[in-house]
Protein backbone atom coordinates (compact mmCIF):
# COMPACT_ATOMS: atom_id res chain seq x y z
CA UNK A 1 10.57 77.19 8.20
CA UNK A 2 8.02 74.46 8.70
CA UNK A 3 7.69 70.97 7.84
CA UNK A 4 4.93 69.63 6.01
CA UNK A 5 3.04 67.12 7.93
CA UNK A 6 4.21 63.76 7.35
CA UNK A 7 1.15 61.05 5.97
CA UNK A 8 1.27 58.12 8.30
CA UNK A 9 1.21 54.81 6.30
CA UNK A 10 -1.54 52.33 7.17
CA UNK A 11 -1.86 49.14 6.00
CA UNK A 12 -0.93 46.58 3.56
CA UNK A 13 0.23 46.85 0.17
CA UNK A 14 -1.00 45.19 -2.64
CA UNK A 15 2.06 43.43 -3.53
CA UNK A 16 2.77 42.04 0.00
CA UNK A 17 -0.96 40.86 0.26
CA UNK A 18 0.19 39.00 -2.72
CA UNK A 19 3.26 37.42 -1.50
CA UNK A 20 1.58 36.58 1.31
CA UNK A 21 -0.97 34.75 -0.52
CA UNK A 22 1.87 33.53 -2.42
CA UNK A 23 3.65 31.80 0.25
CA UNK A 24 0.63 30.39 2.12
CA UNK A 25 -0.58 28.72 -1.35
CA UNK A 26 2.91 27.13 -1.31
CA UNK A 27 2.51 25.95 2.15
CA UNK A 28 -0.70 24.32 1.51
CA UNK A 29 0.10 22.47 -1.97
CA UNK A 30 3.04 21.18 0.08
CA UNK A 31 0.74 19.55 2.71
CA UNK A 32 -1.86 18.41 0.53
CA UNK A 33 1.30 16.22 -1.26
CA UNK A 34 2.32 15.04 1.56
CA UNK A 35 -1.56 13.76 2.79
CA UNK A 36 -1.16 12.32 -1.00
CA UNK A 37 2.07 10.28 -0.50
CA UNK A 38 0.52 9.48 3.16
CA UNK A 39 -1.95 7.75 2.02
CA UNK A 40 -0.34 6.01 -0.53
CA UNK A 41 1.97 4.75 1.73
CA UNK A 42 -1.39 3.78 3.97
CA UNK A 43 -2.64 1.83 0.96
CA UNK A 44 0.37 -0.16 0.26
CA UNK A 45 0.39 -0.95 3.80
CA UNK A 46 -2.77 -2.43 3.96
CA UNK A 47 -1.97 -4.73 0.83
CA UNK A 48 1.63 -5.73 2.53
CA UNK A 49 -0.73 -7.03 5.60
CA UNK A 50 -3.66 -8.38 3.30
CA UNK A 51 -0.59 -10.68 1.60
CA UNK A 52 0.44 -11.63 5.12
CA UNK A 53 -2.80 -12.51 5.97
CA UNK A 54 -3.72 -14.55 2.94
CA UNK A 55 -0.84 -16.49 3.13
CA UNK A 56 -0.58 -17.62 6.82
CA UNK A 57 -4.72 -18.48 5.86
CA UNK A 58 -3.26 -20.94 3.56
CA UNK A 59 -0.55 -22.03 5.84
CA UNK A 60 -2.90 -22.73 8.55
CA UNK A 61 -4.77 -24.91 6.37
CA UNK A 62 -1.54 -27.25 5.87
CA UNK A 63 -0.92 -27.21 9.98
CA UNK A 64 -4.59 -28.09 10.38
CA UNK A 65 -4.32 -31.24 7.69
CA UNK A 66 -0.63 -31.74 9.05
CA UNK A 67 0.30 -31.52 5.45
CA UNK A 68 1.59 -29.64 2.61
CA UNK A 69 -0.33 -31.68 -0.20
CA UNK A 70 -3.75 -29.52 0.16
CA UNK A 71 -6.74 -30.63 -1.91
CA UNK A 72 -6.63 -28.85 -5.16
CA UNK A 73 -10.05 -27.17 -4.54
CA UNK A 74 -9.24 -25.56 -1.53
CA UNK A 75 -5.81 -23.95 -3.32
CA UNK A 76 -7.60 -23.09 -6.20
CA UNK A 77 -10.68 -21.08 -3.76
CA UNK A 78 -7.86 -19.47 -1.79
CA UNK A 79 -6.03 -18.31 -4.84
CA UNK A 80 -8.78 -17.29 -6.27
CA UNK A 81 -9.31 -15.07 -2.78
CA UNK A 82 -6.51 -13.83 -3.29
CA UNK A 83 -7.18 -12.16 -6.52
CA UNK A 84 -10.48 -10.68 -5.55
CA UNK A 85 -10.06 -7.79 -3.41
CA UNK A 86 -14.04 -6.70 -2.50
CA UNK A 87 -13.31 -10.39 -0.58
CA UNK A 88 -10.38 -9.46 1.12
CA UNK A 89 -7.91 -10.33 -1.57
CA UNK A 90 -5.29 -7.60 -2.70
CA UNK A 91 -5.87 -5.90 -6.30
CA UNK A 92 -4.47 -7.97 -9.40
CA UNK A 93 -3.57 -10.58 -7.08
CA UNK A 94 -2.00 -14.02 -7.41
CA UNK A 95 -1.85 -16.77 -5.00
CA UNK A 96 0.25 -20.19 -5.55
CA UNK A 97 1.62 -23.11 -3.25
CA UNK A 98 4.63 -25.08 -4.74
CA UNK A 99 5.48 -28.31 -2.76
CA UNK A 100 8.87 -28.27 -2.69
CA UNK A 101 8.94 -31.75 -0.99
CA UNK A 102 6.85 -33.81 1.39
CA UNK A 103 7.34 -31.72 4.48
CA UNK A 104 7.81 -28.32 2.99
CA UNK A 105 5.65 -25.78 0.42
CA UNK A 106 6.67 -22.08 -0.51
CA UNK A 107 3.17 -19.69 -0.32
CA UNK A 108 3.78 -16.43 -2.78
CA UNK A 109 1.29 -13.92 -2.82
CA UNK A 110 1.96 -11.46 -5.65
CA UNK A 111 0.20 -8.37 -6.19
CA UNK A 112 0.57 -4.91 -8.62
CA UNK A 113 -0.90 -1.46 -7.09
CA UNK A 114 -4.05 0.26 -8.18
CA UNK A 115 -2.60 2.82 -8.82
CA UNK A 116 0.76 1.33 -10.68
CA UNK A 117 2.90 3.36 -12.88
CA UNK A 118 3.70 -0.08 -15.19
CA UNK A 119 7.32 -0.22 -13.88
CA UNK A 120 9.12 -3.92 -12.78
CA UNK A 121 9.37 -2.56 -9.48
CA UNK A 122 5.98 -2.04 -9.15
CA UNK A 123 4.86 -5.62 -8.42
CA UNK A 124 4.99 -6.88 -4.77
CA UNK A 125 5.79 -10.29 -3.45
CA UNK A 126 4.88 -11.73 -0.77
CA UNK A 127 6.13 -15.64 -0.10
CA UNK A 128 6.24 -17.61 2.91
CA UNK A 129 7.78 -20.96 3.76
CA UNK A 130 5.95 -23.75 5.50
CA UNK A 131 7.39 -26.78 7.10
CA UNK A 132 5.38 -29.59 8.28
CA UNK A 133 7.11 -31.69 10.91
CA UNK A 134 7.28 -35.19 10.67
């Protein structure tokens, strides 16, 4: 008795071309969140450092003068840097100096995302202390 030839199988199926599309897709939505969340985290960044900035500006002001008392004008141009960021403020920024006493002043720089969700947490502070010796 004979055998019948046997058909040799070549080739994909259709179903594991599928999965196979299936499970690169996956693998590419997962690295196009994390490039999302990246540069989130890039952006934030960048405002964290702006704040920095802004403030030792206005610090460096009051070691320049050797004071904390700053003329109003230049507070109120540096705050309003601060809330313009095409000039190198950070977005829905606020800048304030409160004199605590004649040889000290607290700088905050507070600033909300672009992209904010509306939460509490979402506003960022940034505040410095400055202390002018005597």
């Amino acid at each position: 008795m004979m055998n019948p030839p046997r058909r040799i199988s070549r080739g994909f199926s259709l179903i594991e071309m599928l999965v196979g599309i299936l499970i690169v897709s996956f693998g590419l939505l997962g690295l196009i969140t994390l490039q999302a969340r990246a540069l989130q985290v890039s952006v934030s960044s960048e405002d964290s450092q702006r704040a920095a900035l802004l403030a030792s500006e206005i610090a460096a002001q009051m070691f320049n003068q050797n004071t904390v008392n700053l003329n109003p004008a230049v507070v109120t141009a540096w705050a309003t840097r601060v809330a313009n960021p095409a000039n190198g403020g950070v977005p829905n920024g606020t800048g304030t100096v409160s004199v605590t006493n004649a040889t000290t002043a607290r700088v905050t720089v507070t600033w909300t995302p672009v992209q904010s969700t509306g939460a509490v947490n979402d506003t960022h502070t940034y505040f410095t202390d400055v202390v002018i010796p005597q």
